[in-house]
PDB file of N, CA and C in Angstrom:
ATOM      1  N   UNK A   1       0.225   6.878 -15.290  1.00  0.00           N
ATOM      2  CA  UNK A   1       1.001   5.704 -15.678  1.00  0.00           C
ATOM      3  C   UNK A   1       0.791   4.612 -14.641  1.00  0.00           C
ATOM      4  N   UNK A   2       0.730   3.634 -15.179  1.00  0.00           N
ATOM      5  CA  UNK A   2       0.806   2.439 -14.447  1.00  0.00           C
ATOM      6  C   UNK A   2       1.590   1.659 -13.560  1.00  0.00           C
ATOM      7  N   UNK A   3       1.751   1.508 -12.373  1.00  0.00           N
ATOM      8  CA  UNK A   3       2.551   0.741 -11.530  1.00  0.00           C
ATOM      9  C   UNK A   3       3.125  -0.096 -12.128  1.00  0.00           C
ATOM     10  N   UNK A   4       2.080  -0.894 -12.971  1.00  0.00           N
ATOM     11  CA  UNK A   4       2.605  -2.429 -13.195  1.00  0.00           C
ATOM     12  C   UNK A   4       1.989  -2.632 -14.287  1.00  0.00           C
ATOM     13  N   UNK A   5       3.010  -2.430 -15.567  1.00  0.00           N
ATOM     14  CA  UNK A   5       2.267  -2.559 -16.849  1.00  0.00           C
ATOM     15  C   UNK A   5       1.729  -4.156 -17.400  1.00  0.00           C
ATOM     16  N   UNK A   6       2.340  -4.710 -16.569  1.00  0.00           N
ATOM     17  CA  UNK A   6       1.503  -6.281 -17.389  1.00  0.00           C
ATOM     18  C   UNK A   6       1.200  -7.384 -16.268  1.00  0.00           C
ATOM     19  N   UNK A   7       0.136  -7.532 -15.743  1.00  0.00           N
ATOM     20  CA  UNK A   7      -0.223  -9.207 -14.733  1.00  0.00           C
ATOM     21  C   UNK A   7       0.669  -9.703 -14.474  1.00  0.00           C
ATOM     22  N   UNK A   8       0.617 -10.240 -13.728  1.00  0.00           N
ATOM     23  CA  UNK A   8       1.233 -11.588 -13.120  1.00  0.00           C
ATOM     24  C   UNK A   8       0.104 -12.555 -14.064  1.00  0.00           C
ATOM     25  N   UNK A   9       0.860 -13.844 -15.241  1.00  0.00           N
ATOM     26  CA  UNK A   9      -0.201 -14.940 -15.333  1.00  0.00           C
ATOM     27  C   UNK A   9      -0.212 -15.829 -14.521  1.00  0.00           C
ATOM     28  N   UNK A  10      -0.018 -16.077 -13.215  1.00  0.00           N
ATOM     29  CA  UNK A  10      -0.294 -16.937 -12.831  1.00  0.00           C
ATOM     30  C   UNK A  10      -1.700 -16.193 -11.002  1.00  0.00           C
ATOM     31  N   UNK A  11      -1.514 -15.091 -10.949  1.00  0.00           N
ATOM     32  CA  UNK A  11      -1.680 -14.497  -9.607  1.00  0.00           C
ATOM     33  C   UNK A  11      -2.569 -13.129  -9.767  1.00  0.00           C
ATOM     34  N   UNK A  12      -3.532 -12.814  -9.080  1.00  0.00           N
ATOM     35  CA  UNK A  12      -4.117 -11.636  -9.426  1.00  0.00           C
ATOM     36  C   UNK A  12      -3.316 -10.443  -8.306  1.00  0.00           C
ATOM     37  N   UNK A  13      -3.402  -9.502  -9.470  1.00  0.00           N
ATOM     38  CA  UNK A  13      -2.752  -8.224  -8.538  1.00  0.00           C
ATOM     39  C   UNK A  13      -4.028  -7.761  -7.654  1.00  0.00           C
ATOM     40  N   UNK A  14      -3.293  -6.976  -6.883  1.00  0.00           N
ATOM     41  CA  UNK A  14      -4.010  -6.202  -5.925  1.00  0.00           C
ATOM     42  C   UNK A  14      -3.340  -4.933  -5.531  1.00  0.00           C
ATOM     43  N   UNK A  15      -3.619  -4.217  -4.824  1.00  0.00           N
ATOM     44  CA  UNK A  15      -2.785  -2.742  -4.724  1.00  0.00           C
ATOM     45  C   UNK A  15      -3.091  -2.207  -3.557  1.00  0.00           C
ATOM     46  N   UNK A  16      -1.990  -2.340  -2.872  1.00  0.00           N
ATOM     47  CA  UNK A  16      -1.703  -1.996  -1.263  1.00  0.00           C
ATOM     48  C   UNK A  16      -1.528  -0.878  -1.245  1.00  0.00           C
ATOM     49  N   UNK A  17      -2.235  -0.203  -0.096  1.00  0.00           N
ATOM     50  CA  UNK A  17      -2.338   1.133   0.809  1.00  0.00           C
ATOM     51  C   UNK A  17      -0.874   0.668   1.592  1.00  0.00           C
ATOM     52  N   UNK A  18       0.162   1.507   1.755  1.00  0.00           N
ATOM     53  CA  UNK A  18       0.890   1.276   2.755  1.00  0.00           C
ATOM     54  C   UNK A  18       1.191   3.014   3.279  1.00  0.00           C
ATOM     55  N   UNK A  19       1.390   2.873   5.138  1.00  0.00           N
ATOM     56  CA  UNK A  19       1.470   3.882   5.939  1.00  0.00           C
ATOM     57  C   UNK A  19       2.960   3.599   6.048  1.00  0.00           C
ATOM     58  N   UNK A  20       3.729   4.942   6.116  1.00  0.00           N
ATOM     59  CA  UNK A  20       4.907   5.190   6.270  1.00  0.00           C
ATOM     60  C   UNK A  20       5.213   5.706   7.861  1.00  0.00           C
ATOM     61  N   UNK A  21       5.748   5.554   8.974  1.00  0.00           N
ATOM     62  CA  UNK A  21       6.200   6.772   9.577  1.00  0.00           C
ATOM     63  C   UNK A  21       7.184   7.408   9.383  1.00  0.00           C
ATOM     64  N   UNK A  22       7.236   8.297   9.116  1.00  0.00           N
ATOM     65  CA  UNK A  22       8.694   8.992   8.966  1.00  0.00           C
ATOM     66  C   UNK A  22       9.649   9.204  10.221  1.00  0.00           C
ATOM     67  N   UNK A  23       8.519   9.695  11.117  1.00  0.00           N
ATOM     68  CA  UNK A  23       9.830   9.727  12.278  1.00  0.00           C
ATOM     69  C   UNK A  23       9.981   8.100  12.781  1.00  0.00           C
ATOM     70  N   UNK A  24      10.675   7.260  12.197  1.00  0.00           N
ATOM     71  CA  UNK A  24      10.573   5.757  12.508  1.00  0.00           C
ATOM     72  C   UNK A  24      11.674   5.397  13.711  1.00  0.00           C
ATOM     73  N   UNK A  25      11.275   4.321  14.866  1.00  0.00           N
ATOM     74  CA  UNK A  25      11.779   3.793  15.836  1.00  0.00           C
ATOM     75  C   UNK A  25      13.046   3.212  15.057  1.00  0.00           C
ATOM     76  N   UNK A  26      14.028   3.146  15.235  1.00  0.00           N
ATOM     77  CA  UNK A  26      14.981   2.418  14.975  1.00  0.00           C
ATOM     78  C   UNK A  26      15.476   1.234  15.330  1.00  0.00           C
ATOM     79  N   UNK A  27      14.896   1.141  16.730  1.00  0.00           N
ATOM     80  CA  UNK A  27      15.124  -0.185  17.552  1.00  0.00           C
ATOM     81  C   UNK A  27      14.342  -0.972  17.249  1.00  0.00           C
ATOM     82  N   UNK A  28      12.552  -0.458  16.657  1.00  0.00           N
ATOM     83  CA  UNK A  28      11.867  -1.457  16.238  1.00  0.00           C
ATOM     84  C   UNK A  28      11.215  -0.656  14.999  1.00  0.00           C
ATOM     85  N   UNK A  29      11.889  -0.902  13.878  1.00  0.00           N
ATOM     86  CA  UNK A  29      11.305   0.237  12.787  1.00  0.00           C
ATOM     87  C   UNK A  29      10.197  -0.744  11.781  1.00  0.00           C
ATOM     88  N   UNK A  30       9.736  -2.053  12.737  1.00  0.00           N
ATOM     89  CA  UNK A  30       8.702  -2.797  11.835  1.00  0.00           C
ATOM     90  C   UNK A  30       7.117  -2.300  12.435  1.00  0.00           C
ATOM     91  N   UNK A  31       7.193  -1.639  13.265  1.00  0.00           N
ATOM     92  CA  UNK A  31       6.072  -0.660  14.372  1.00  0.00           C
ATOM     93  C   UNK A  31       5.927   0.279  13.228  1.00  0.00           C
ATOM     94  N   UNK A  32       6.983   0.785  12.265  1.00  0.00           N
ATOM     95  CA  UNK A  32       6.545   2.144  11.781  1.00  0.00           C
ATOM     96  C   UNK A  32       6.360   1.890  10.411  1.00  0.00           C
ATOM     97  N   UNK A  33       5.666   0.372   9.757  1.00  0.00           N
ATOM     98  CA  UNK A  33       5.529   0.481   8.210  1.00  0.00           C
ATOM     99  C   UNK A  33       3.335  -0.287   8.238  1.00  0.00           C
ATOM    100  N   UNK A  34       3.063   0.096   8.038  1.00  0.00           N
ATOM    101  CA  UNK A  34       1.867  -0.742   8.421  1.00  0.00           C
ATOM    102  C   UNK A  34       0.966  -0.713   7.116  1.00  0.00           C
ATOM    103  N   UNK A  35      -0.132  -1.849   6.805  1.00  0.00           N
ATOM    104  CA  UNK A  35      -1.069  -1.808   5.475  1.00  0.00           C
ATOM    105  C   UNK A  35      -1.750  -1.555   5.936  1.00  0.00           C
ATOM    106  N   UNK A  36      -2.724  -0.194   5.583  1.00  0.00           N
ATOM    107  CA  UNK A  36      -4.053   0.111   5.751  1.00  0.00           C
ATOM    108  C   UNK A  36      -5.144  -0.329   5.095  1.00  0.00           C
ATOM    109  N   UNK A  37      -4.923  -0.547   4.006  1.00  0.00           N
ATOM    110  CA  UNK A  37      -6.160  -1.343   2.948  1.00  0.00           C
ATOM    111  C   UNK A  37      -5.388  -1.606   1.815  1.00  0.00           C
ATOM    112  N   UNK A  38      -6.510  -2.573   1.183  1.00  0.00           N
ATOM    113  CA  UNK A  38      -6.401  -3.474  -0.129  1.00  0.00           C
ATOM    114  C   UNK A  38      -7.482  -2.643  -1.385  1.00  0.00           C
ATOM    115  N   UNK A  39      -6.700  -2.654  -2.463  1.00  0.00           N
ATOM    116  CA  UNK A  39      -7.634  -2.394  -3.628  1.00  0.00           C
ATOM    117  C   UNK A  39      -7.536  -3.168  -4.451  1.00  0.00           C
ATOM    118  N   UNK A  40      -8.360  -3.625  -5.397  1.00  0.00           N
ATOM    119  CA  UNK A  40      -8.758  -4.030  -6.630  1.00  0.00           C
ATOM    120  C   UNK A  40      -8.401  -3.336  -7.537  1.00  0.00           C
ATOM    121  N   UNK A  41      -8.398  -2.196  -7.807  1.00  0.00           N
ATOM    122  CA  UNK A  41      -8.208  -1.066  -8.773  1.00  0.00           C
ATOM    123  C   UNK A  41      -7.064  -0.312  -8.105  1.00  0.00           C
ATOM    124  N   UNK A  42      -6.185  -0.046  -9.057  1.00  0.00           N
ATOM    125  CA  UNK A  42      -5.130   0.906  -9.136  1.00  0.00           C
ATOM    126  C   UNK A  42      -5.047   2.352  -8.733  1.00  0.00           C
ATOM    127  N   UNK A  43      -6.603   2.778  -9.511  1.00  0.00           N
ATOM    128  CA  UNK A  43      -6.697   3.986  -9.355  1.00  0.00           C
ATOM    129  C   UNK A  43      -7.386   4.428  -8.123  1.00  0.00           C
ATOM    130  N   UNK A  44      -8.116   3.579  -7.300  1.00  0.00           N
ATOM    131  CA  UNK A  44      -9.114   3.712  -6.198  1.00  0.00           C
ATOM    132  C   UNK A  44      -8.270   3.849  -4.949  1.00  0.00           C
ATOM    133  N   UNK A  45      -6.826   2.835  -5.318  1.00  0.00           N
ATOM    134  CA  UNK A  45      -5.539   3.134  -4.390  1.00  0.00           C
ATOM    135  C   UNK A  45      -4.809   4.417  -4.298  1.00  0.00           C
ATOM    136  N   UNK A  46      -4.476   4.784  -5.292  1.00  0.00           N
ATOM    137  CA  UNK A  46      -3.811   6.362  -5.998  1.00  0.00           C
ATOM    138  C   UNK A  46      -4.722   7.291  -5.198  1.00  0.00           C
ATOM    139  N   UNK A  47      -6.126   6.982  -5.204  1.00  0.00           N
ATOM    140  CA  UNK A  47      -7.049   8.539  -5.235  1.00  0.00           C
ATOM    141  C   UNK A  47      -7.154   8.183  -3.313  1.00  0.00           C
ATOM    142  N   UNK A  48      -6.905   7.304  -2.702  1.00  0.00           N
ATOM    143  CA  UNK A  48      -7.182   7.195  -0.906  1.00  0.00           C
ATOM    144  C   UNK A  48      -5.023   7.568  -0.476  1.00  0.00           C
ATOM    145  N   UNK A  49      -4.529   7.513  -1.530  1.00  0.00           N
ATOM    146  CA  UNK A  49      -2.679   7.813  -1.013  1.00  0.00           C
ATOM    147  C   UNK A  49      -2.723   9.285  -0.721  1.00  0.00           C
ATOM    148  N   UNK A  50      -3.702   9.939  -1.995  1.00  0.00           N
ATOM    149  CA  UNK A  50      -3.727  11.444  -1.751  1.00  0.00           C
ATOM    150  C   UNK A  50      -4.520  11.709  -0.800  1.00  0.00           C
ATOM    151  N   UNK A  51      -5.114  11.161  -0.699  1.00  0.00           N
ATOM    152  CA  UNK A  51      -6.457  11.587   0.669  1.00  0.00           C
ATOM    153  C   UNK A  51      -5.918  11.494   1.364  1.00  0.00           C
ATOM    154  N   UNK A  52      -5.144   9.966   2.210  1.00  0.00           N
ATOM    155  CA  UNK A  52      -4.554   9.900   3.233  1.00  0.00           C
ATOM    156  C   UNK A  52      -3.342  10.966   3.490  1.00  0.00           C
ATOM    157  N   UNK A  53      -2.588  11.276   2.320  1.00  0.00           N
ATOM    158  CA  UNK A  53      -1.754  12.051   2.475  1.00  0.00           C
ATOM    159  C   UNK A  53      -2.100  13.498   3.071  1.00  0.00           C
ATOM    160  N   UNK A  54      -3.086  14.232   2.524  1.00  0.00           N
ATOM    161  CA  UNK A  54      -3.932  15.341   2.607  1.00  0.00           C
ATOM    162  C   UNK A  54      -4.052  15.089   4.153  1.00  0.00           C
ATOM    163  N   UNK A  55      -4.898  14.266   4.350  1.00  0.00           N
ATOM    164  CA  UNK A  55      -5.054  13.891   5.859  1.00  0.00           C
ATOM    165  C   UNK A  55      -4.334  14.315   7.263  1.00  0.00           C
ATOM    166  N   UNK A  56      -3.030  12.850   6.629  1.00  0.00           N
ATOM    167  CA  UNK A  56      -1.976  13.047   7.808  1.00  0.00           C
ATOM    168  C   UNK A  56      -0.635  12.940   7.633  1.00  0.00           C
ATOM    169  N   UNK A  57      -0.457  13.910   6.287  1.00  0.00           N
ATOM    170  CA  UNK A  57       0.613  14.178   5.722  1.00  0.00           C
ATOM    171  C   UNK A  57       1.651  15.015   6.914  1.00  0.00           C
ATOM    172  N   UNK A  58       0.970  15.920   7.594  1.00  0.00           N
ATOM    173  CA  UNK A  58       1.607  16.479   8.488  1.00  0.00           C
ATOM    174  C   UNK A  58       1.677  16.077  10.247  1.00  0.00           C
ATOM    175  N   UNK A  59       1.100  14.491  10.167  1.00  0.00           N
ATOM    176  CA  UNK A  59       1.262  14.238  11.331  1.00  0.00           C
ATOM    177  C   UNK A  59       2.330  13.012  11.448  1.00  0.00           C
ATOM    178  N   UNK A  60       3.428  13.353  10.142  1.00  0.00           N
ATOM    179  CA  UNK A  60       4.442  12.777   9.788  1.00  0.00           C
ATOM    180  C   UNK A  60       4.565  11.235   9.158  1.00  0.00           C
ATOM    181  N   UNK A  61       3.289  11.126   8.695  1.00  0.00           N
ATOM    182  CA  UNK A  61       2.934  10.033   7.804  1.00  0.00           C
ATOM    183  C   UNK A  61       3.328  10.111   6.488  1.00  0.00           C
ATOM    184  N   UNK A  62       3.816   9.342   5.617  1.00  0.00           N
ATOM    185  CA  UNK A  62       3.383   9.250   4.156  1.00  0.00           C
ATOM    186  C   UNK A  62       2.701   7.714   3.307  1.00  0.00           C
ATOM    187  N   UNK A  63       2.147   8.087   2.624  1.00  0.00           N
ATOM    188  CA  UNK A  63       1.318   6.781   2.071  1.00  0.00           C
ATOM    189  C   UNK A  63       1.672   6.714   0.516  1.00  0.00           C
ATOM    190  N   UNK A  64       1.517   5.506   0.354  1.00  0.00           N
ATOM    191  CA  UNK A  64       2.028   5.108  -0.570  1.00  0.00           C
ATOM    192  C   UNK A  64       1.963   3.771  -1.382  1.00  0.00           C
ATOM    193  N   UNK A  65       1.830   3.392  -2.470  1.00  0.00           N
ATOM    194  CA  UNK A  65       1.043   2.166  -3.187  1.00  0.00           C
ATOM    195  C   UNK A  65       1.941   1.131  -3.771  1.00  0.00           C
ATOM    196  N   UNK A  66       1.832  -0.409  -2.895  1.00  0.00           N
ATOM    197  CA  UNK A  66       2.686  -1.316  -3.183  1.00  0.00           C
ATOM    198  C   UNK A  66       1.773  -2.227  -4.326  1.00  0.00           C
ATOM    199  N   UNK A  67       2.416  -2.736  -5.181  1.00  0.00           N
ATOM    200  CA  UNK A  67       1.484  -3.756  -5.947  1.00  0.00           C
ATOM    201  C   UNK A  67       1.811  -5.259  -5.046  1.00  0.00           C
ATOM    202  N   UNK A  68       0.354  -6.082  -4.971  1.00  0.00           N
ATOM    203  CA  UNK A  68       0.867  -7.124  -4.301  1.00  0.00           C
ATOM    204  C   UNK A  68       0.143  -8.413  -5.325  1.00  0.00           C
ATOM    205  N   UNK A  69       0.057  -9.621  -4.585  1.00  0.00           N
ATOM    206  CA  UNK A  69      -0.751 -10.774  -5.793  1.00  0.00           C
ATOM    207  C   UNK A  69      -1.308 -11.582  -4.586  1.00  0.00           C
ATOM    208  N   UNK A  70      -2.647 -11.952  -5.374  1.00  0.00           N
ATOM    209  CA  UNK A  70      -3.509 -13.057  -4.118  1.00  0.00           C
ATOM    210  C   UNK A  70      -3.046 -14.107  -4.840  1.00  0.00           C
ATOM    211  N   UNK A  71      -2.360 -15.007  -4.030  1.00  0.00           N
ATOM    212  CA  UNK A  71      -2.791 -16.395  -3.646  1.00  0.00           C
ATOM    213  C   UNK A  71      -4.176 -17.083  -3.714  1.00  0.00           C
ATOM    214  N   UNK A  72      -4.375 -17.380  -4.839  1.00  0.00           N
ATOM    215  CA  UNK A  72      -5.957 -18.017  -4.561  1.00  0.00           C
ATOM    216  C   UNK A  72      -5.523 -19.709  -4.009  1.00  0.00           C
ATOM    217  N   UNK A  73      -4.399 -20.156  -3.612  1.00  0.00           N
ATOM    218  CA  UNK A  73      -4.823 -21.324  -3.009  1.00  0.00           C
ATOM    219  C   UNK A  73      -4.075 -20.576  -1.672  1.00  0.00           C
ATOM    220  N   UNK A  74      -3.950 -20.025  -1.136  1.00  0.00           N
ATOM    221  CA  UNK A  74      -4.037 -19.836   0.110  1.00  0.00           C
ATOM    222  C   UNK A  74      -4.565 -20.399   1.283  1.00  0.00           C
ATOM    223  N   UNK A  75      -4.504 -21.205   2.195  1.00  0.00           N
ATOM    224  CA  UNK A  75      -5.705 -21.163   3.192  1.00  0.00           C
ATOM    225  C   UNK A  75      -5.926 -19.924   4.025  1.00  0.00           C
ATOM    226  N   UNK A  76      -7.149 -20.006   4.619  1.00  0.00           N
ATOM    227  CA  UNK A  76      -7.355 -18.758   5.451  1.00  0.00           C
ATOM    228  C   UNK A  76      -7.657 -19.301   6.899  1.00  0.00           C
TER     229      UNK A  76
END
């Protein structure tokens, strides 16, 4: 099933890798949320959450897939 059954019309989706820590700092718990990568595809995100998970599921990580939208007038 789909994250996000219908576009944004104005914005293209994209689909964020996000790292969890679980054991998170409390005093600074913005240290413990971080983006590891960007996908194009939904499913290319899904199939690197399990990998990563597989990975470093037990080094108290979890991963997990945010939908996000580019800005094409952005500057860079």
């Amino acid at each position: 099933m789909s994250i996000v059954d219908q576009p944004h019309s104005k914005y293209r989706h994209v689909y964020v890798v996000v790292r969890v820590e679980l054991d998170f700092d409390r005093e600074y718990p913005d240290n413990s949320v971080s983006v590891t990568k960007v996908f194009d595809r939904e499913e290319d995100a899904a199939s690197e959450i399990v990998r990563m998970n597989k990975l470093n599921g037990k080094m108290g990580y979890r991963y997990l897939v945010c939908v996000g939208r580019v800005d094409g007038h952005a500057s860079r």
